[in-house]
N, C-alpha and C. Protein backbone atom coordinates (compact mmCIF):
# COMPACT_ATOMS: atom_id res chain seq x y z
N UNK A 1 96.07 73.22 113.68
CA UNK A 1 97.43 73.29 113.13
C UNK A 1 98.41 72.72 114.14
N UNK A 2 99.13 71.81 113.37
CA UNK A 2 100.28 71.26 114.67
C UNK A 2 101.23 72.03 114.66
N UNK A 3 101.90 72.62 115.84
CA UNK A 3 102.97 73.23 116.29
C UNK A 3 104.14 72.45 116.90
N UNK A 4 105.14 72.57 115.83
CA UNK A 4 106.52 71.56 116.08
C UNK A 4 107.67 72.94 116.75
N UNK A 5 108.42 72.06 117.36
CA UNK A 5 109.24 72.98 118.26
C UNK A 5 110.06 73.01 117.70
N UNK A 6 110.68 74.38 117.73
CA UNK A 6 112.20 75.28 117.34
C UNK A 6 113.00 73.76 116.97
N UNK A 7 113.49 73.97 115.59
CA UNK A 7 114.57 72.74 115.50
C UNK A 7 115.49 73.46 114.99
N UNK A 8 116.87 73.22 115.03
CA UNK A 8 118.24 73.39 114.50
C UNK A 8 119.08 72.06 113.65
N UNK A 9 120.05 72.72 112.74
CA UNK A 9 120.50 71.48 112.24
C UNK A 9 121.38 70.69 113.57
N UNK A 10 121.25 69.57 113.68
CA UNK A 10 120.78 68.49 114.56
C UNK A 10 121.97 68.76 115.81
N UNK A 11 123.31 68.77 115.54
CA UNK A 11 124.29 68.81 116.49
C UNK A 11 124.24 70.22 117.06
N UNK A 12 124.31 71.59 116.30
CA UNK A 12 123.53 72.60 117.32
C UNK A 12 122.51 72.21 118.15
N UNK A 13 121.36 71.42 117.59
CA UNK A 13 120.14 71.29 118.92
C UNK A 13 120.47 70.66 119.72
N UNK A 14 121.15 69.96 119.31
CA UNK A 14 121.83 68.86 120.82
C UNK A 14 122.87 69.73 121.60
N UNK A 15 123.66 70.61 121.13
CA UNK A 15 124.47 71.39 121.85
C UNK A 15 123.63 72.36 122.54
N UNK A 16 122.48 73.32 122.05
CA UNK A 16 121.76 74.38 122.77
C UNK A 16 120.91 73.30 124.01
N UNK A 17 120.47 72.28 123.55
CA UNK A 17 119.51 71.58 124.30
C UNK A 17 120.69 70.84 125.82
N UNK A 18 121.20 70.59 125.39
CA UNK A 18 122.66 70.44 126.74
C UNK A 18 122.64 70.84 127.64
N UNK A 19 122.41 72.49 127.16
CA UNK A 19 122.68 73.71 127.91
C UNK A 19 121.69 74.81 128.23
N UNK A 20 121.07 74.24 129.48
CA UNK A 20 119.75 74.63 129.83
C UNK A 20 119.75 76.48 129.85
N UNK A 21 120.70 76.67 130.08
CA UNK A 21 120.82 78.37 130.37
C UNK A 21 120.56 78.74 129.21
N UNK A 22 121.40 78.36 128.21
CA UNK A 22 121.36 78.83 127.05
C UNK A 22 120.13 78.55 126.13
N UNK A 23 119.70 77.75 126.04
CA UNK A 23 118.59 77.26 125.53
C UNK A 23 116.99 78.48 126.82
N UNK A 24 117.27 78.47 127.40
CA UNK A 24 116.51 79.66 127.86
C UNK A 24 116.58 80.85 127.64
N UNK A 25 117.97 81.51 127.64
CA UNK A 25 118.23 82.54 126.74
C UNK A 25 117.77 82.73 125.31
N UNK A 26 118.33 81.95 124.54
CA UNK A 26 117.63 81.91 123.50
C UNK A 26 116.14 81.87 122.53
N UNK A 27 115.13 81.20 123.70
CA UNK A 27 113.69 80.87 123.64
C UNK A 27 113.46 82.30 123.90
N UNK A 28 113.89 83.18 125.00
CA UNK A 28 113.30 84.36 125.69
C UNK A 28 113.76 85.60 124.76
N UNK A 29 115.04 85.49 124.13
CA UNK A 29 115.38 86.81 123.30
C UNK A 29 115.46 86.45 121.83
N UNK A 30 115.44 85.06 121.39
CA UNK A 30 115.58 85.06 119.84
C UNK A 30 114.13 84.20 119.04
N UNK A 31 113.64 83.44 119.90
CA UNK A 31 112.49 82.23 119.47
C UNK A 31 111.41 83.19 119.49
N UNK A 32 111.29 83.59 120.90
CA UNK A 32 110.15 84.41 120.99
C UNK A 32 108.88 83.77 120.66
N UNK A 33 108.83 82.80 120.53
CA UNK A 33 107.04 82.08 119.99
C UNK A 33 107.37 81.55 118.69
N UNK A 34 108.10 82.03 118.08
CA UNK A 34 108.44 80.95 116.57
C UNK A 34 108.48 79.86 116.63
N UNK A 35 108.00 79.48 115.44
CA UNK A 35 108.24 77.74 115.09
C UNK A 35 108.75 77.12 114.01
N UNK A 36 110.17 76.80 113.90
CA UNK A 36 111.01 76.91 112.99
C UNK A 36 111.42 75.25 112.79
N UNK A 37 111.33 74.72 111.69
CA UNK A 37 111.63 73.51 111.92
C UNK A 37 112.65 73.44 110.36
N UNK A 38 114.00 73.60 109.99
CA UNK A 38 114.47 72.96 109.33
C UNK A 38 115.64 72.27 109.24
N UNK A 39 116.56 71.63 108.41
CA UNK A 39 117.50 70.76 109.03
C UNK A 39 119.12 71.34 108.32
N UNK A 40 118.94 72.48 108.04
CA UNK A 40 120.21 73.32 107.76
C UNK A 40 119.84 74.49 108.11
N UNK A 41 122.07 74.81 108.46
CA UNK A 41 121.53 76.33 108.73
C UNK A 41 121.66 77.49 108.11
N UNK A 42 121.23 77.41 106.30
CA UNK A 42 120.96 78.34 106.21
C UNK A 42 119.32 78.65 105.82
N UNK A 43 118.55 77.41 106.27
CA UNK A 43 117.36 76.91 106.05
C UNK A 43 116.79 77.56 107.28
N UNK A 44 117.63 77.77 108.46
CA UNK A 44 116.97 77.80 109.70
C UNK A 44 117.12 79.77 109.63
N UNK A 45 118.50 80.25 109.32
CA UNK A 45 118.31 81.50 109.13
C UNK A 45 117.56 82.16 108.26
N UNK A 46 117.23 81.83 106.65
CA UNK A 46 116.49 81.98 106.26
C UNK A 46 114.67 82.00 106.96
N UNK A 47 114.45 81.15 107.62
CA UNK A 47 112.92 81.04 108.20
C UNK A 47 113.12 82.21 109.16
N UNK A 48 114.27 81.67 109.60
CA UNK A 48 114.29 83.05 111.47
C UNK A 48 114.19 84.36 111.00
N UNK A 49 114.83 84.64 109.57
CA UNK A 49 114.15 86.33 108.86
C UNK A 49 113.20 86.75 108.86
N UNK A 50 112.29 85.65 107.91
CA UNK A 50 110.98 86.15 107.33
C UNK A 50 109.87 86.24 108.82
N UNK A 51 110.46 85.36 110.01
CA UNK A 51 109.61 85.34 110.84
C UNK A 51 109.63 86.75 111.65
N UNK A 52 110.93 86.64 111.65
CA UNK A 52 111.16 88.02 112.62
C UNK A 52 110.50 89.14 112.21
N UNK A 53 109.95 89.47 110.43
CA UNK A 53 109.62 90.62 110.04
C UNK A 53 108.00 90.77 110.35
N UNK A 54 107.52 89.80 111.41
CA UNK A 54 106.02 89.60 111.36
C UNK A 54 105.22 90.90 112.49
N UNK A 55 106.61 91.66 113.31
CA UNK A 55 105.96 93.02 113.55
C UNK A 55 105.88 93.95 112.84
N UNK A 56 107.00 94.16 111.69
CA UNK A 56 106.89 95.03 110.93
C UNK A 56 105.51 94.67 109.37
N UNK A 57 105.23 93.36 109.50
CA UNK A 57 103.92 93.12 108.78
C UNK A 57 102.45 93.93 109.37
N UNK A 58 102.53 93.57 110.59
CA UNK A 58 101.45 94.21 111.16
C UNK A 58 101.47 95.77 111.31
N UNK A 59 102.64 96.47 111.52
CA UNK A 59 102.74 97.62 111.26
C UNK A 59 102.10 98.55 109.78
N UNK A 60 103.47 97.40 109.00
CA UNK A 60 102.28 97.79 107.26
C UNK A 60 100.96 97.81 107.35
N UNK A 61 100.21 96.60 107.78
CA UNK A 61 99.20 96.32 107.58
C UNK A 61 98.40 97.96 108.50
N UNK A 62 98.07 98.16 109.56
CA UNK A 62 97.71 98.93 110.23
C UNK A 62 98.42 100.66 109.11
N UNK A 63 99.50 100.89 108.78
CA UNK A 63 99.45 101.92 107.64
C UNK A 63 98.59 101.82 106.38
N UNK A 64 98.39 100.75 105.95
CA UNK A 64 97.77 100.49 104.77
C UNK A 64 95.99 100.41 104.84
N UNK A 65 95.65 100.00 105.99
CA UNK A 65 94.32 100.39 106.48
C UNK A 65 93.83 101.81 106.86
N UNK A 66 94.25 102.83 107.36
CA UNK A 66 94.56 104.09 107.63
C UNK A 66 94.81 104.44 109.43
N UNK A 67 95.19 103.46 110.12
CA UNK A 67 94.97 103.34 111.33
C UNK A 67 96.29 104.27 112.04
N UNK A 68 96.83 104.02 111.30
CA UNK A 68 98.03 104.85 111.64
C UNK A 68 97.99 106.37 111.18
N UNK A 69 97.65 106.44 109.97
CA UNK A 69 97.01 107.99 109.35
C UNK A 69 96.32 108.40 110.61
N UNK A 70 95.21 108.09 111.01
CA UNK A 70 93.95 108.37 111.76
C UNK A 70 95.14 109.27 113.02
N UNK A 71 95.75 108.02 113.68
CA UNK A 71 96.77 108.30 114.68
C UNK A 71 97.66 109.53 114.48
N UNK A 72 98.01 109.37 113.69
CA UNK A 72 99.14 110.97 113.06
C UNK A 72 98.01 112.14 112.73
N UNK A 73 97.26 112.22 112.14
CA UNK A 73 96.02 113.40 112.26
C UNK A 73 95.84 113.77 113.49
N UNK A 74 95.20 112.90 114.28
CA UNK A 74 95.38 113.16 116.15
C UNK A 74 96.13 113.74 117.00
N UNK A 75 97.37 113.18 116.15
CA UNK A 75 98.78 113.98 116.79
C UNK A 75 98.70 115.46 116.37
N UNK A 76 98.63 115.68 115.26
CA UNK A 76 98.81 116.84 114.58
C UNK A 76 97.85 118.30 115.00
N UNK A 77 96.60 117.64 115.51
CA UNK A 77 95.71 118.26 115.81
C UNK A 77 95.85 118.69 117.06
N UNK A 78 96.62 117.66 117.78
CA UNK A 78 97.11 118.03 119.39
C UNK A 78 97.92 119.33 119.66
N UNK A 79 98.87 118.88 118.69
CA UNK A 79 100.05 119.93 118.33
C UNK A 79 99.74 121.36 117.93
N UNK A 80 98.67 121.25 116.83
CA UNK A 80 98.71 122.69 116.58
C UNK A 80 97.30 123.88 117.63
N UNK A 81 96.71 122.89 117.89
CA UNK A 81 95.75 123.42 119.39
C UNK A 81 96.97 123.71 120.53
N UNK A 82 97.83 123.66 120.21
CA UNK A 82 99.14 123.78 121.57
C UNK A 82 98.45 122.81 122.89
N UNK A 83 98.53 121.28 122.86
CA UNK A 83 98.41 120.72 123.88
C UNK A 83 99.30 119.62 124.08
N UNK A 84 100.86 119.73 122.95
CA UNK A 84 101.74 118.90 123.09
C UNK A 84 101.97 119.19 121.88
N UNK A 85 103.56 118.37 122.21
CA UNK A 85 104.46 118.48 120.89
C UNK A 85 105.67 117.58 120.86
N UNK A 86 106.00 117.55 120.19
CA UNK A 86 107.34 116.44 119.41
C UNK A 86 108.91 116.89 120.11
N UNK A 87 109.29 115.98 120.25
CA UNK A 87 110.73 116.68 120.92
C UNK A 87 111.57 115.92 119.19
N UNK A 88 112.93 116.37 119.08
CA UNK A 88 113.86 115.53 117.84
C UNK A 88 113.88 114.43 117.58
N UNK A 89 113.69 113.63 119.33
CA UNK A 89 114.04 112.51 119.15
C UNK A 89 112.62 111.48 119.00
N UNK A 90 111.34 112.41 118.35
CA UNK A 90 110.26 111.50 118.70
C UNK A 90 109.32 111.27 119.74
N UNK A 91 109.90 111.91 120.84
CA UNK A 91 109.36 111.66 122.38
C UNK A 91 107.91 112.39 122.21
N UNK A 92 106.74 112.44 123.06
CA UNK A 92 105.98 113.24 123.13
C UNK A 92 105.92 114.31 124.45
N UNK A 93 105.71 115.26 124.19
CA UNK A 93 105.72 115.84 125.53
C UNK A 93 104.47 116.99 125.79
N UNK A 94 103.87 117.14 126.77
CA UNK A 94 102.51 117.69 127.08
C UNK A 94 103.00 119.30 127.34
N UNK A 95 102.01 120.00 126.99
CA UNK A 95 102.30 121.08 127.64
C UNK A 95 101.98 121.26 129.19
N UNK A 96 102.52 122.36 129.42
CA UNK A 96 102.26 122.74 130.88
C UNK A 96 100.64 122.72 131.60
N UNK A 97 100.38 122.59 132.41
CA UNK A 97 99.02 122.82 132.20
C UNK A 97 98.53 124.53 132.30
N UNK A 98 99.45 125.14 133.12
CA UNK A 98 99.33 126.47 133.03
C UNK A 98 99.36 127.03 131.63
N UNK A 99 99.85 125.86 130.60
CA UNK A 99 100.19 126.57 128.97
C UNK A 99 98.61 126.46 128.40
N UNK A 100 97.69 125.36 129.01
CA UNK A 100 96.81 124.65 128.70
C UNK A 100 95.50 125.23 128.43
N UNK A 101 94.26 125.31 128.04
CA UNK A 101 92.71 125.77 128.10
C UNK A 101 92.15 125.95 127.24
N UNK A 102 90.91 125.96 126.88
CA UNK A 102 89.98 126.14 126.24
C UNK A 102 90.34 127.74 125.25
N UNK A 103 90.76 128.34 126.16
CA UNK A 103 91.00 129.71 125.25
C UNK A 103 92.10 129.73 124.35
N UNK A 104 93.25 128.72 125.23
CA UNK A 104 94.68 128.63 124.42
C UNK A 104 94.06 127.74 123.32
N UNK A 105 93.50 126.66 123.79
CA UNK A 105 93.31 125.79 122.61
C UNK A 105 92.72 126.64 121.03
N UNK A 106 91.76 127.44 121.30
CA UNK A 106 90.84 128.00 120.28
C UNK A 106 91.55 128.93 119.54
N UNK A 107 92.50 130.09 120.31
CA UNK A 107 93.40 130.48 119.33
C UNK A 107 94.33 129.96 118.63
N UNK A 108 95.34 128.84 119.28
CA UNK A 108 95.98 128.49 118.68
C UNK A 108 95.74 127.61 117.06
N UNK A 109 93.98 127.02 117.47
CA UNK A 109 93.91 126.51 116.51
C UNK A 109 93.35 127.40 115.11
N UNK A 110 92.33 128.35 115.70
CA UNK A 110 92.55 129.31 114.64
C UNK A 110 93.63 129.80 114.04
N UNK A 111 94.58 130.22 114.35
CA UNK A 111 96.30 130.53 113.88
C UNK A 111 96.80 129.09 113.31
N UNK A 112 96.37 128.31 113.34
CA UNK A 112 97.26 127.05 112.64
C UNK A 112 96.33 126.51 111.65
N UNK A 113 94.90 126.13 112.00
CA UNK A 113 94.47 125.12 111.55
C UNK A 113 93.17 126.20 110.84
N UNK A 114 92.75 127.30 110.69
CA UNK A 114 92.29 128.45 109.93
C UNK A 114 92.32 128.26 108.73
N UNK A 115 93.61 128.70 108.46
CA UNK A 115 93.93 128.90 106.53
C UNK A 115 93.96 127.31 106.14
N UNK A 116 94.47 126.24 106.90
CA UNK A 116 94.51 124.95 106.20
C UNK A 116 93.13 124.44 105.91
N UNK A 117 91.70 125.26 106.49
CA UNK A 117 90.39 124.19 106.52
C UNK A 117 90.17 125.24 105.73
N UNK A 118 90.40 126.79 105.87
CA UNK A 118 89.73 127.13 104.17
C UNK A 118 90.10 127.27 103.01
N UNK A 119 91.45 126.69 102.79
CA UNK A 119 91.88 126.07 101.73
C UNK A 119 91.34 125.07 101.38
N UNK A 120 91.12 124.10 101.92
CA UNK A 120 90.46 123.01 101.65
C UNK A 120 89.24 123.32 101.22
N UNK A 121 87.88 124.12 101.89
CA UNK A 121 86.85 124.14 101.49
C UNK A 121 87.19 124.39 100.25
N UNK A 122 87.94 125.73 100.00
CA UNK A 122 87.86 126.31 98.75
C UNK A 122 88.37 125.60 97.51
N UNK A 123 88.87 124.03 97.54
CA UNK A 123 89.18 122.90 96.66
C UNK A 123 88.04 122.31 96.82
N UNK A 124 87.78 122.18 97.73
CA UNK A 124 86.65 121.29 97.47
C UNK A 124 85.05 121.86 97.05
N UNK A 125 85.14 123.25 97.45
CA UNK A 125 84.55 123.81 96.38
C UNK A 125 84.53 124.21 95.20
N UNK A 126 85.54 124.04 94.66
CA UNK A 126 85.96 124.10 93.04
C UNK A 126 85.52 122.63 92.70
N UNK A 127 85.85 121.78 93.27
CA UNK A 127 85.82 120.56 92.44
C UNK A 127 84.13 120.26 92.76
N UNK A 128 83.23 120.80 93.71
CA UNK A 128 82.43 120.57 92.92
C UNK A 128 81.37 121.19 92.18
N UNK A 129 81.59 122.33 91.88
CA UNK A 129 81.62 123.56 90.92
C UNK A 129 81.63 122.65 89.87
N UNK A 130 82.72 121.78 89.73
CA UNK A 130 83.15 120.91 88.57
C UNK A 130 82.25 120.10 87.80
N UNK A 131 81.79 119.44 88.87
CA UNK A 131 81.00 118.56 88.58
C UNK A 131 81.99 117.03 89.03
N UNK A 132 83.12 116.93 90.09
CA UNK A 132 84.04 116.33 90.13
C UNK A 132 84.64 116.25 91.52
N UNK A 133 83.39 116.56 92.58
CA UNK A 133 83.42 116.55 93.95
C UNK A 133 84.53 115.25 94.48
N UNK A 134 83.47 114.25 93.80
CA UNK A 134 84.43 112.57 94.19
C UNK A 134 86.37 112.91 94.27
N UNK A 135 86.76 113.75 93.25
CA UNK A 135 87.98 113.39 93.32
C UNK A 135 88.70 113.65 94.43
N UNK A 136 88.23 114.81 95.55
CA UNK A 136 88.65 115.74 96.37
C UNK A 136 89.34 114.28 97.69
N UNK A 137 88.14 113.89 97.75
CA UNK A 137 88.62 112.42 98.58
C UNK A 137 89.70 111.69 98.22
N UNK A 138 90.49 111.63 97.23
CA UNK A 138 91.66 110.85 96.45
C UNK A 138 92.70 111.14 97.62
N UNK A 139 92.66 112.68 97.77
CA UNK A 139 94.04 112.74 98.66
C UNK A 139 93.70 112.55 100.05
N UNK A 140 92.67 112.74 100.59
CA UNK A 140 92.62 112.43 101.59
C UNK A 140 93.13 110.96 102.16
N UNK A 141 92.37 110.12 101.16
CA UNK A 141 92.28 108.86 101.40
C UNK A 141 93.74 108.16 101.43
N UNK A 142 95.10 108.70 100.29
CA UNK A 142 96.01 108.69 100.19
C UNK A 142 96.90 108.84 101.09
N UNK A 143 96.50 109.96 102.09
CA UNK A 143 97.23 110.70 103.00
C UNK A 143 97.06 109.49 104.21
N UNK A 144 95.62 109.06 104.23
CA UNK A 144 95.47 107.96 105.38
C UNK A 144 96.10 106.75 105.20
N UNK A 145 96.89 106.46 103.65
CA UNK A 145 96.79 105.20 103.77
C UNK A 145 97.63 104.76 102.97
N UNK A 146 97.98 104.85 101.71
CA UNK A 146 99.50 105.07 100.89
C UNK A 146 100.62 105.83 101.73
N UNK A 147 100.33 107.22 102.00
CA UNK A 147 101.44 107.74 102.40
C UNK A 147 102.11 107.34 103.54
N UNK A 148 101.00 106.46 104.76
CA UNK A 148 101.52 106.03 105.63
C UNK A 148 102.63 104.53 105.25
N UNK A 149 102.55 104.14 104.08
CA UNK A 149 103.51 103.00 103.82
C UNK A 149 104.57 103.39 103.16
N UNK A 150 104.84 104.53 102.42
CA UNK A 150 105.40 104.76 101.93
C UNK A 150 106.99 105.89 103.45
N UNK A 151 105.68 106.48 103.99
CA UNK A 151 106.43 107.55 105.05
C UNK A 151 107.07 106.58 105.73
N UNK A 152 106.94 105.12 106.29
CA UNK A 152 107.73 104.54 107.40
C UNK A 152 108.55 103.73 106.36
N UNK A 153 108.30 103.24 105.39
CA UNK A 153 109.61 102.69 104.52
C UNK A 153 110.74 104.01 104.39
N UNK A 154 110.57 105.11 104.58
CA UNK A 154 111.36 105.97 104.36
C UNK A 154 112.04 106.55 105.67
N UNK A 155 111.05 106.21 106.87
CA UNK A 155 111.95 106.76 108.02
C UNK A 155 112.63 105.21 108.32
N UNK A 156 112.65 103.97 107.97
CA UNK A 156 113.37 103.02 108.12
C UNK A 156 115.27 103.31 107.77
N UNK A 157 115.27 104.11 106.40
CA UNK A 157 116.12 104.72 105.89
C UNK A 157 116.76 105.62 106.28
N UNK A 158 115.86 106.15 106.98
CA UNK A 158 116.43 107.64 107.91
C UNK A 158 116.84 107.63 109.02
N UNK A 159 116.21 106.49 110.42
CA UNK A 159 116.23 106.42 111.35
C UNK A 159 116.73 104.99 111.83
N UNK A 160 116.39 104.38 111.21
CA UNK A 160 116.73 102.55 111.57
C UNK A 160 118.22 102.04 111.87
N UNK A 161 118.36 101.62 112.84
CA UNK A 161 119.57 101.22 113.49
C UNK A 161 120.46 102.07 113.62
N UNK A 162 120.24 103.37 114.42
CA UNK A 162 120.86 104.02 114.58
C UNK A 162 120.49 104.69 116.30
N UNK A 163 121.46 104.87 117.18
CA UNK A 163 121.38 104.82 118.87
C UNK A 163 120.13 105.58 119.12
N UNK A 164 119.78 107.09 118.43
CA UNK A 164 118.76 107.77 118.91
C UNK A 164 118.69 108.62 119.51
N UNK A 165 117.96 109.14 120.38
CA UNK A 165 118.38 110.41 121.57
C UNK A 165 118.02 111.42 120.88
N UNK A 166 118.51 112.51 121.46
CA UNK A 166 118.11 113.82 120.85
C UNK A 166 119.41 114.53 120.37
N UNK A 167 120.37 114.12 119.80
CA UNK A 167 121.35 114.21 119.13
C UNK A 167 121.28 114.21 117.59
N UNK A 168 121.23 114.81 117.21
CA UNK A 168 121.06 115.04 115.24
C UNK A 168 121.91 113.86 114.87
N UNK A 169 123.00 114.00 114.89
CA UNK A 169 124.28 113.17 114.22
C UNK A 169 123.94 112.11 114.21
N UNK A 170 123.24 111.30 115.95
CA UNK A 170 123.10 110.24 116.30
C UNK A 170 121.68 109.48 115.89
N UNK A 171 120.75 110.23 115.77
CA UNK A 171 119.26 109.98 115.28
C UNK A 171 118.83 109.65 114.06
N UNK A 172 119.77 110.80 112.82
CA UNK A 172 119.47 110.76 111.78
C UNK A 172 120.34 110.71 110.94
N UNK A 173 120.12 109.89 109.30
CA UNK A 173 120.89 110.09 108.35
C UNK A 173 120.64 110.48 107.00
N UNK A 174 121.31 110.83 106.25
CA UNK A 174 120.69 111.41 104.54
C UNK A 174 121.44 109.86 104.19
N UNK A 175 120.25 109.94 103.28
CA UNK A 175 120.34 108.67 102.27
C UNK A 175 120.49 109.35 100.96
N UNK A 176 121.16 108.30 99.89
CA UNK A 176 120.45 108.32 98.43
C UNK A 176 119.15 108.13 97.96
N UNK A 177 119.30 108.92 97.12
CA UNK A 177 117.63 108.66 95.94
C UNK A 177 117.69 108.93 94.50
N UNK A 178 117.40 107.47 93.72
CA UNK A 178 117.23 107.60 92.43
C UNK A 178 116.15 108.10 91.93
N UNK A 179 115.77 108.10 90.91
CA UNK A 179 114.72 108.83 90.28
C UNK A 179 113.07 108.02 90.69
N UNK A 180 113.19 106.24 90.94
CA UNK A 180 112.13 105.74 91.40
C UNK A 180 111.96 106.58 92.83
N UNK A 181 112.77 106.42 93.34
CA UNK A 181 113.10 106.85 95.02
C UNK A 181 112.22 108.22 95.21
N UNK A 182 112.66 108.89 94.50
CA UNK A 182 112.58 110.52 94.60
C UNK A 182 110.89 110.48 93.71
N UNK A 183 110.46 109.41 93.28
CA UNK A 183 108.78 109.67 92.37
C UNK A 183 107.79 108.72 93.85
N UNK A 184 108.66 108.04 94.74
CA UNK A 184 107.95 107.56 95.96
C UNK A 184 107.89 107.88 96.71
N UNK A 185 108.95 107.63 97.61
CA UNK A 185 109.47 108.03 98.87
C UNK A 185 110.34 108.92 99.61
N UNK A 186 111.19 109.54 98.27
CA UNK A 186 112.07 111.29 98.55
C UNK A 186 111.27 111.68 97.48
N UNK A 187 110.38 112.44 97.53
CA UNK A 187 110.20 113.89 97.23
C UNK A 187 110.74 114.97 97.62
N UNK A 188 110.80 116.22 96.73
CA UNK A 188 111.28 117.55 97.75
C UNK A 188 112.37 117.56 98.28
N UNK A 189 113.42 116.31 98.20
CA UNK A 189 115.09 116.58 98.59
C UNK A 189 114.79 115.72 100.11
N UNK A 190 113.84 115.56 99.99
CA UNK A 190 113.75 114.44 101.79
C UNK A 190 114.53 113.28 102.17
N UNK A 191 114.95 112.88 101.09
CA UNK A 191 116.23 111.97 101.46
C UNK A 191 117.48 113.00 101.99
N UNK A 192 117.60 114.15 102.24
CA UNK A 192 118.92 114.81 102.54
C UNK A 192 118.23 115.33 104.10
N UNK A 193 118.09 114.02 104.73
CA UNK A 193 117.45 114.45 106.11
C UNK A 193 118.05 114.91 106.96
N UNK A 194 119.17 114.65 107.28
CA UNK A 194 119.76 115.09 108.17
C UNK A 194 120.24 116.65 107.80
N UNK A 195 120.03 117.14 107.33
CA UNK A 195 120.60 118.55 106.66
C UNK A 195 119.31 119.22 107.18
N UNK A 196 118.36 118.84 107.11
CA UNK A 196 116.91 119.26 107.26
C UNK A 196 117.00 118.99 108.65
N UNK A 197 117.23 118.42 109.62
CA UNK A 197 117.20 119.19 110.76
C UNK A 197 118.33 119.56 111.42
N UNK A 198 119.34 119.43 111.03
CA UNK A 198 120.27 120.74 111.07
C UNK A 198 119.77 122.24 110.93
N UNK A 199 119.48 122.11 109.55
CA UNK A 199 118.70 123.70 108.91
C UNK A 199 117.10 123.31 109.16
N UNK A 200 116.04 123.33 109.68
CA UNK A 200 114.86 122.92 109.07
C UNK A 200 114.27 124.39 108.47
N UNK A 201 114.61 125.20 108.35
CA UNK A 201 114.31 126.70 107.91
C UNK A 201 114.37 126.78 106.32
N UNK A 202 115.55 125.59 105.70
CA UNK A 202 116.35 125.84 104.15
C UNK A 202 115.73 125.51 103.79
N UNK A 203 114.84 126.17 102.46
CA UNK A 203 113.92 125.23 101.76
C UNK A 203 114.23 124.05 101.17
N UNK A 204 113.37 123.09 100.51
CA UNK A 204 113.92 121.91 100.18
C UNK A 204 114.64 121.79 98.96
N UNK A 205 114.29 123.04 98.56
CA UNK A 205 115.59 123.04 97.00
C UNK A 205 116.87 123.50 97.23
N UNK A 206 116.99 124.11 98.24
CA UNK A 206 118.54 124.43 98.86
C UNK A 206 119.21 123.52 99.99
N UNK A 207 118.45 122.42 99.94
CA UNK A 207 119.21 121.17 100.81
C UNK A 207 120.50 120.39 100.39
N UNK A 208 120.38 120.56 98.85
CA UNK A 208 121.62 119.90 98.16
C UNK A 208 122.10 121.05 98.06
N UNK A 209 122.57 121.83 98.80
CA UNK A 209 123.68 122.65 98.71
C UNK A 209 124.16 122.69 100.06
N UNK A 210 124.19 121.85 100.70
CA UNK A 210 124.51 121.72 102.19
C UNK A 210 125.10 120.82 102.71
């Protein structure tokens, strides 16, 4: 495949190309490895979009495989064995090691992760009581791999371009949701996020009252 270099409509390239600083600046924070060749500019912004979205492709892609599921199970499992946990802003943070051991680990996970695995057996022993074992895998498989495309299109909404930190106000926002919205990606009032960690105690039917 031939690779043609970054072009602009013509008197910009001659102006960036002039100007060696700038034309380095630009290669290092906006080109980044792209290869953009057209001869207007809304030909050139148009390409510089679709290119730019090629981390958030690979991201999808890795949710839609379950690679990211796999990853969030891991987490979760960390968490409720008490060997780390989530700060507001996302961060991860370890426990102490004095918090740490084999003994802490085993209770904690009995107390967390107990009633969730014999619930499960006990579905998945009904279903195949049924004669209808196969279906039990539907959600699993879902959980690894739909929900992960659906969960980061929705924290895009919640979290995206916004400073961050461990500041509520500053981290997070409530969005709208229409009725597609709310059958995808808000269920349960989850578009009224920021209310939810304000309160995370209010159930999710008493969020729109907040």
């Amino acid at each position: 495949m031939k690779i043609t270099p970054t072009t602009l409509p013509r008197r910009i390239g001659r102006w960036v190309q002039s100007r060696k600083r700038f034309e380095a600046w630009y290669g290092r924070n906006l080109d980044k490895g792209r290869r953009i060749r057209t001869d207007s500019i809304r030909g050139f912004l148009m390409l510089w979009t679709v290119s730019s979205l090629r981390p958030m492709r690979r991201r999808l892609l890795r949710d839609a495989l379950g690679l990211t599921g796999l990853k969030r199970v891991l987490g979760l499992f960390l968490m409720d064995i008490g060997a780390m946990h989530y700060t507001v802003s996302g961060d991860v943070r370890w426990r102490p090691r004095a918090q740490r051991g084999l003994t802490v680990y085993l209770r904690n996970g009995l107390r967390n992760l107990g009633p969730m695995v014999l619930s499960q057996l006990a579905l998945f022993a009904l279903l195949w009581a049924c004669g209808a074992a196969w279906v039990y895998w539907a959600w699993p498989l879902a959980y690894l791999t739909s929900f992960s495309v659906f969960l980061r299109i929705r924290a895009l909404a919640e979290h995206a371009c916004l400073p961050g930190g461990s500041e509520i106000f500053a981290n997070t926002r409530t969005t709208r949701a229409g009725w597609l919205a709310r059958c995808c990606v808000a269920p349960l009032n989850v578009n009224f996020h920021q209310e939810h960690h304000l309160m995370a105690s209010v159930p999710y039917h008493r969020l729109v009252n907040y």
